[in-house]
C-alpha atoms as a PDB file:
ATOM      1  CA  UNK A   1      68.219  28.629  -5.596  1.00  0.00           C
ATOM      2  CA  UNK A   2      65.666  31.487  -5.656  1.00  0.00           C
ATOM      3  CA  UNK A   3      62.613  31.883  -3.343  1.00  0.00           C
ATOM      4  CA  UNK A   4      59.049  33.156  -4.064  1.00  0.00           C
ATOM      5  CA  UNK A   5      59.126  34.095  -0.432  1.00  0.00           C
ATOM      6  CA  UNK A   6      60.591  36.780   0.688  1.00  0.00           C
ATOM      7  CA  UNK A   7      63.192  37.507   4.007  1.00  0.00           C
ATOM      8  CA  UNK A   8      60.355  38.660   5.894  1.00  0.00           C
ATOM      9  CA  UNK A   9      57.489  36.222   5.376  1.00  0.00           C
ATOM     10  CA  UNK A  10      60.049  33.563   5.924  1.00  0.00           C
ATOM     11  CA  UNK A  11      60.975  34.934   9.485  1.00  0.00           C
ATOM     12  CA  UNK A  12      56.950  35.530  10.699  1.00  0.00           C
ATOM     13  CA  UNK A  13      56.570  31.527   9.147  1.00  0.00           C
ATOM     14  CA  UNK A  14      58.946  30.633  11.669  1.00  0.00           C
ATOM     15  CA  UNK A  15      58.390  33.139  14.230  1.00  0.00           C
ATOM     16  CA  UNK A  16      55.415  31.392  15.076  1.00  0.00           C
ATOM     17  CA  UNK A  17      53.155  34.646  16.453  1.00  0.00           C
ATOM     18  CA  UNK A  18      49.856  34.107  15.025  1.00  0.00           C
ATOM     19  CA  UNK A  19      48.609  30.459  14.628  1.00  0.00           C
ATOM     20  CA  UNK A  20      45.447  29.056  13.571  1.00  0.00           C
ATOM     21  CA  UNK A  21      44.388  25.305  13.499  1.00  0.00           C
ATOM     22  CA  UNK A  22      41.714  25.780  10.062  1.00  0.00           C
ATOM     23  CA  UNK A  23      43.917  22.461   9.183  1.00  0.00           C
ATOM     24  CA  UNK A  24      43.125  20.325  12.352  1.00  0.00           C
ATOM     25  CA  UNK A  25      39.446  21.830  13.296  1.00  0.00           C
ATOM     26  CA  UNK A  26      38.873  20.568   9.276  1.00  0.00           C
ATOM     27  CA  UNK A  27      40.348  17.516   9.703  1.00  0.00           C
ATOM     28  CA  UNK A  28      37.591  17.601  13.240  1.00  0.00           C
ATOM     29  CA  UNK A  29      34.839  18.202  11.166  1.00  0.00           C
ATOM     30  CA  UNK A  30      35.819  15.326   8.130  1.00  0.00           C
ATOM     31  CA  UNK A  31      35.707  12.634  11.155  1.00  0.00           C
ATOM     32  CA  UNK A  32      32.238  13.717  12.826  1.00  0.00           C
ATOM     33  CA  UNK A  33      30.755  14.406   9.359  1.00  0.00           C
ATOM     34  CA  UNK A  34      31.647  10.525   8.545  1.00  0.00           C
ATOM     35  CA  UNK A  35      30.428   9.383  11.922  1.00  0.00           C
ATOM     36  CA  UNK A  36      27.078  11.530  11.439  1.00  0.00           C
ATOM     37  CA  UNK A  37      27.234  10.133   7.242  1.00  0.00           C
ATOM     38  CA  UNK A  38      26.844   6.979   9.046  1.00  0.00           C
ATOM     39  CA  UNK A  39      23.335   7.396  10.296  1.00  0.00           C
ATOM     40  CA  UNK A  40      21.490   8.990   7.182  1.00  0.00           C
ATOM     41  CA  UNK A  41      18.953   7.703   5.384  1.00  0.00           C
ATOM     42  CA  UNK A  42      20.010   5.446   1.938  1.00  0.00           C
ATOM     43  CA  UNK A  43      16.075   4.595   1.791  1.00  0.00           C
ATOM     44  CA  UNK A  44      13.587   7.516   1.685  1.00  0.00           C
ATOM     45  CA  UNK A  45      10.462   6.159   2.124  1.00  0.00           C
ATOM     46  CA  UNK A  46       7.304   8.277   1.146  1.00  0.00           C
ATOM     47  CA  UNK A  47       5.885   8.748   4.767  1.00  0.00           C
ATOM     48  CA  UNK A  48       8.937  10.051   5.273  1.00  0.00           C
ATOM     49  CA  UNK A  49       8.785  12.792   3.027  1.00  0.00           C
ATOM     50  CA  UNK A  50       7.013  16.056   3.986  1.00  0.00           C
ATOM     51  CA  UNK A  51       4.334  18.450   2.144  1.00  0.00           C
ATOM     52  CA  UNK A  52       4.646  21.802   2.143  1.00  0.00           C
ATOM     53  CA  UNK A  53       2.704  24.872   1.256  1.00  0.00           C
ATOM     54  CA  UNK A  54       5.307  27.239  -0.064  1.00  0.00           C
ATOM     55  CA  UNK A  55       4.926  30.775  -2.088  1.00  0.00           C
ATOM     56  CA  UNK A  56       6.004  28.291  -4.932  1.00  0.00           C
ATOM     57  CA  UNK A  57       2.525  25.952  -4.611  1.00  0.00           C
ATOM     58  CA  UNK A  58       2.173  23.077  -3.256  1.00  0.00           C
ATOM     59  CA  UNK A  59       5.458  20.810  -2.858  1.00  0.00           C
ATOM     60  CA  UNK A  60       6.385  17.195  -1.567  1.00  0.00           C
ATOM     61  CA  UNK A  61       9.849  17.138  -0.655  1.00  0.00           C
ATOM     62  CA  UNK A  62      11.586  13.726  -1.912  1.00  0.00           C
ATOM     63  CA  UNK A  63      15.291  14.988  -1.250  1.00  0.00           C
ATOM     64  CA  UNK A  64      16.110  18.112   0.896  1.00  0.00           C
ATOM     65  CA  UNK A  65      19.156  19.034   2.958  1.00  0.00           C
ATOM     66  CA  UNK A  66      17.381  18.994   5.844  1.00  0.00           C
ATOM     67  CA  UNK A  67      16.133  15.188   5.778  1.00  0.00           C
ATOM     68  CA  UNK A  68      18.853  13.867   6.529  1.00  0.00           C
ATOM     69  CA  UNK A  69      19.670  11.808   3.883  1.00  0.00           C
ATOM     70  CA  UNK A  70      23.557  10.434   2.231  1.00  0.00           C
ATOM     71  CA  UNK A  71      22.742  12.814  -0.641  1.00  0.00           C
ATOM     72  CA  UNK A  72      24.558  15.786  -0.450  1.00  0.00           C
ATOM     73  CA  UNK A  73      24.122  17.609  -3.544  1.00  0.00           C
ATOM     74  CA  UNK A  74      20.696  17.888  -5.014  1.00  0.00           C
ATOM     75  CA  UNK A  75      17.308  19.024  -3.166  1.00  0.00           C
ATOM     76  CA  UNK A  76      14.592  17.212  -5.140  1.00  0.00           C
ATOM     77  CA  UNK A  77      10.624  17.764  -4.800  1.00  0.00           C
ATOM     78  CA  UNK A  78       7.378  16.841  -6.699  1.00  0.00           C
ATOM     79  CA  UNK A  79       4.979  20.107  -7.104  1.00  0.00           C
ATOM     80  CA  UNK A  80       1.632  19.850  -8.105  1.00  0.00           C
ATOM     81  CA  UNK A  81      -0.306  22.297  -9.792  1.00  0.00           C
ATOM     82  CA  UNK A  82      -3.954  21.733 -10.194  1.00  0.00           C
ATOM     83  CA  UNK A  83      -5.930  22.750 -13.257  1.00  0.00           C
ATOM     84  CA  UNK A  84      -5.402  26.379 -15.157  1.00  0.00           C
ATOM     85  CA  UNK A  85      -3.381  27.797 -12.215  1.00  0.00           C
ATOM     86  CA  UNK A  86       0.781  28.318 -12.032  1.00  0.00           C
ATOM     87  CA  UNK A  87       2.984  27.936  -9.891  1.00  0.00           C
ATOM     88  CA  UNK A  88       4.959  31.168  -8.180  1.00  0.00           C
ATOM     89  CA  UNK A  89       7.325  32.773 -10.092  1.00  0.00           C
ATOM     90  CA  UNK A  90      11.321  32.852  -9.133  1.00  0.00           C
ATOM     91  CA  UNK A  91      14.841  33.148 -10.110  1.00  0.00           C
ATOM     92  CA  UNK A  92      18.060  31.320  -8.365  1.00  0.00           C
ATOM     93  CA  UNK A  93      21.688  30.927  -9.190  1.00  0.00           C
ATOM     94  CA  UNK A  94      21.359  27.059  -9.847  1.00  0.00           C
ATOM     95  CA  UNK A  95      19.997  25.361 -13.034  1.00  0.00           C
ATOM     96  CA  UNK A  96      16.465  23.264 -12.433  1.00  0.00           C
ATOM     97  CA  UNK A  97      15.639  20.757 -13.999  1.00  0.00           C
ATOM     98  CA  UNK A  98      11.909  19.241 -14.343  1.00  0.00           C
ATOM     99  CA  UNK A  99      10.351  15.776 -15.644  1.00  0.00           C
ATOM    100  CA  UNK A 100       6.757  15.992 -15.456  1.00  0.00           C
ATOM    101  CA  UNK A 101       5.121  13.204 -14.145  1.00  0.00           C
ATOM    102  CA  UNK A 102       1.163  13.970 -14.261  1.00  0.00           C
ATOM    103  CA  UNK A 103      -0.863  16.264 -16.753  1.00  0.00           C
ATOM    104  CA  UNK A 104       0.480  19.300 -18.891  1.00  0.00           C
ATOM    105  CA  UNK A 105       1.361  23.006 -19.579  1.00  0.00           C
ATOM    106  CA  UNK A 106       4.155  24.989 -19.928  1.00  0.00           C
ATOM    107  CA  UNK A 107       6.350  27.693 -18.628  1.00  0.00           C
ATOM    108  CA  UNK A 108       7.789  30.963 -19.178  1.00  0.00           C
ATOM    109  CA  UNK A 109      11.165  31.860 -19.024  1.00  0.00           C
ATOM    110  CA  UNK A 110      12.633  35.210 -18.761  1.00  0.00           C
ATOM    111  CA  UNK A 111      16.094  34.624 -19.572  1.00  0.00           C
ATOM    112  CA  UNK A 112      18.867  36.715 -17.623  1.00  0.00           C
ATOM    113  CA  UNK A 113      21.422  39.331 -19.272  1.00  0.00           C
ATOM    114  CA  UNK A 114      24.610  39.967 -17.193  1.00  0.00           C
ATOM    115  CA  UNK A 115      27.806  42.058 -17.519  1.00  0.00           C
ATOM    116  CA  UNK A 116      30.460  41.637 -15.244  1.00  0.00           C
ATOM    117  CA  UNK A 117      32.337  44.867 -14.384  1.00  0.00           C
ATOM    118  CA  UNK A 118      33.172  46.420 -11.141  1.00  0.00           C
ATOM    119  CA  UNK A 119      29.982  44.317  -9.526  1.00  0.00           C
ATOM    120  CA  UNK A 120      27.743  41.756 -11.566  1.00  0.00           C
ATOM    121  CA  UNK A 121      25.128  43.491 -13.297  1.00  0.00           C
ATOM    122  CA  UNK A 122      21.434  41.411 -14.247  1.00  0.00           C
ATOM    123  CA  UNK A 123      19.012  42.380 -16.616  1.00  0.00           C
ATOM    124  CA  UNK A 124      16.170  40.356 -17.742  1.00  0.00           C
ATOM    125  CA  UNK A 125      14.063  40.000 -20.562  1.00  0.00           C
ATOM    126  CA  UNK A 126      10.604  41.601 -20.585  1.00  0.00           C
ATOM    127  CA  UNK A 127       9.380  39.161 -22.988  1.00  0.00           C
ATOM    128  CA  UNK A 128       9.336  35.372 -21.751  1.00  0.00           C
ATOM    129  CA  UNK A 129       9.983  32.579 -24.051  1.00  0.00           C
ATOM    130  CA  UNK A 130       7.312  30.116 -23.661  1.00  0.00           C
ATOM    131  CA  UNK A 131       7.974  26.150 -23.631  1.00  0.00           C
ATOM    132  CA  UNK A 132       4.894  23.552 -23.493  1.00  0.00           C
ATOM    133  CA  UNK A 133       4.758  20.424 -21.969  1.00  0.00           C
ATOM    134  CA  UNK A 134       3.516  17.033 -21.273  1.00  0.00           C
ATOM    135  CA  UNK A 135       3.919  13.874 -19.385  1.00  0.00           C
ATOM    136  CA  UNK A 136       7.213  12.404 -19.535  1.00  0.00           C
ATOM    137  CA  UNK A 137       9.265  15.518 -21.021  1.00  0.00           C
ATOM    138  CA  UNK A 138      12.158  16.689 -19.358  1.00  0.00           C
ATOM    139  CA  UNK A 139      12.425  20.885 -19.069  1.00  0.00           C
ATOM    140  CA  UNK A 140      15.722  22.201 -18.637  1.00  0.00           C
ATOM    141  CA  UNK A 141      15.800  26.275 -16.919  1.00  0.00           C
ATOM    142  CA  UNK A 142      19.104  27.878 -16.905  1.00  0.00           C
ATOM    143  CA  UNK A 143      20.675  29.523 -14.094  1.00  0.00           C
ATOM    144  CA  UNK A 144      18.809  32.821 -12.760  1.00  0.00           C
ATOM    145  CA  UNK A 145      16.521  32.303 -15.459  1.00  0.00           C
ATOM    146  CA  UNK A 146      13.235  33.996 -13.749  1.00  0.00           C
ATOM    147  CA  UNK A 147      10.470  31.106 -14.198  1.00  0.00           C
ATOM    148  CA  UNK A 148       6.918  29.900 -13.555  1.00  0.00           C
ATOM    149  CA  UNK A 149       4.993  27.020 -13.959  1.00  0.00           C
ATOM    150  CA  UNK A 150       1.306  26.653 -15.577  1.00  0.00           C
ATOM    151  CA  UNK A 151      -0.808  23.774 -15.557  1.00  0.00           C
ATOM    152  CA  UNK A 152      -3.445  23.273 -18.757  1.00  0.00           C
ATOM    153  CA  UNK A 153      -6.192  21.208 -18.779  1.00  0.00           C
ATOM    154  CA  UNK A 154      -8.395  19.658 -16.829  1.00  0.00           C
ATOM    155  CA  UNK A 155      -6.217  17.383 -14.401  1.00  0.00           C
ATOM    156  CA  UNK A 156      -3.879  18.337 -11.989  1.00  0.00           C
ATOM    157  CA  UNK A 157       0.129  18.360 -13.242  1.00  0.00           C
ATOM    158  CA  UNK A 158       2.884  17.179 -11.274  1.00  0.00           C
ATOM    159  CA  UNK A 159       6.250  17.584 -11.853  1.00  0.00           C
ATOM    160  CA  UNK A 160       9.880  16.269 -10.517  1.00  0.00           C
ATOM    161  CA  UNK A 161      11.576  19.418  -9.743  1.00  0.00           C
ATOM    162  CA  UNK A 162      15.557  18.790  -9.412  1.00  0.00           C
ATOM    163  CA  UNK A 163      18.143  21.853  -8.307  1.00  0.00           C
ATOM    164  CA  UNK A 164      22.162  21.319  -7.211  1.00  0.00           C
ATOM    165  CA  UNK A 165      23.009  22.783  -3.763  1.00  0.00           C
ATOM    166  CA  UNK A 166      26.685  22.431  -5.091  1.00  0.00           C
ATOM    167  CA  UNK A 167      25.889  26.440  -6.189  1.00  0.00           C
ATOM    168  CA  UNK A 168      24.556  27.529  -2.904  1.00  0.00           C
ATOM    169  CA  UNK A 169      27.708  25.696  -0.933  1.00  0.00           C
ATOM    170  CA  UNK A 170      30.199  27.509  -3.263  1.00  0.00           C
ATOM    171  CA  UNK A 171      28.080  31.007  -1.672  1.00  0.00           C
ATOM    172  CA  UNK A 172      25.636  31.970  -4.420  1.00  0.00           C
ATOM    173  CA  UNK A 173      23.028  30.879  -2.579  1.00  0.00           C
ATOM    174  CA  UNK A 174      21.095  33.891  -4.575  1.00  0.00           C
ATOM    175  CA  UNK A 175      17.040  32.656  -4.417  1.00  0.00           C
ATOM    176  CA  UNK A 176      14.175  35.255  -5.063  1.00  0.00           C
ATOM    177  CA  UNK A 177      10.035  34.776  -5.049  1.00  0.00           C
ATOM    178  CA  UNK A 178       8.966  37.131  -7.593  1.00  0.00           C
ATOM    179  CA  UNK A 179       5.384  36.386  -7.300  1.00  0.00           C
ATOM    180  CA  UNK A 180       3.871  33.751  -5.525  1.00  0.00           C
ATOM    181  CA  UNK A 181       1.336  30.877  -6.589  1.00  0.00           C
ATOM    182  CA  UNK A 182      -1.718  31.641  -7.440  1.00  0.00           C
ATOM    183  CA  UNK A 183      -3.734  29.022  -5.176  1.00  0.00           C
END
């Protein structure tokens, strides 16, 4: 029977010269992450979830990796935009999602252009598309789509902002402010 490996990667296998443990520190980290899993929250209640003013706007953070909460994959937060302003404008590798709670406007989009040869190569468009909307519509914003938020009318708009850390894990954890808000 033939072998993939050859004479001499058999005899360093089984020389035994350089060792690692990757397989038992992993196996390490499984067991405290379960223990630790243990202890987060199932129930977020809203005192327990913080405001902050961000170059984005104003932002109430329902989900967030750093709450310490079971859910491991999406960072979730409710920004509020008052009257005739918008929200900063940004680009990251992950999709976003939106469902808008409170009020209405719309955003722009600037949708990306990439080539992949020796490196990645982005372009954007220098015209944005525009998309309006209103309480209970869902917006949908591609990956490193550049994007910004504007609220219309005379009340405040809030929305349900939803984005996958799955992306940033995997190491595209590519985020950039363009501009920030504008109150």
């Amino acid at each position: 029977m033939s072998s993939i490996v050859d004479s001499t990667e058999r005899a360093r296998a089984h020389a035994e010269t350089r060792q690692a443990d990757f397989y038992a520190q992993a196996l390490e980290a499984s067991t405290r992450f379960r223990d630790e899993y243990e202890g987060r929250l199932n129930v977020v209640k809203a005192a327990q979830m913080p405001f902050e003013r961000s170059p984005d706007g104003l932002i109430k953070h329902i989900i967030h990796e750093g709450m310490n909460t079971k859910e491991c994959c999406l960072d979730i937060y409710m920004q509020f935009l008052p009257p005739g302003k918008a929200s900063g404008r940004h680009r990251h590798l992950t999709e976003e999602i939106f469902f808008v709670v409170e009020g209405s406007g719309y955003d722009l989009h600037w949708d990306v252009k990439f080539d992949c040869k020796d490196t990645i190569e982005f372009e954007w468009e220098t015209e944005p598309k525009k998309f309006e909307w209103t309480v209970g519509d869902f917006v949908y914003i591609p990956p490193y789509c550049e994007h910004q938020h504007f609220s219309v009318g005379s009340s405040e708009a809030r929305i349900v902002v939803m984005n996958s850390r799955i992306v940033k894990a995997m190491g595209f954890d590519w985020f950039e402010q363009l501009e920030n808000c504008d109150y």
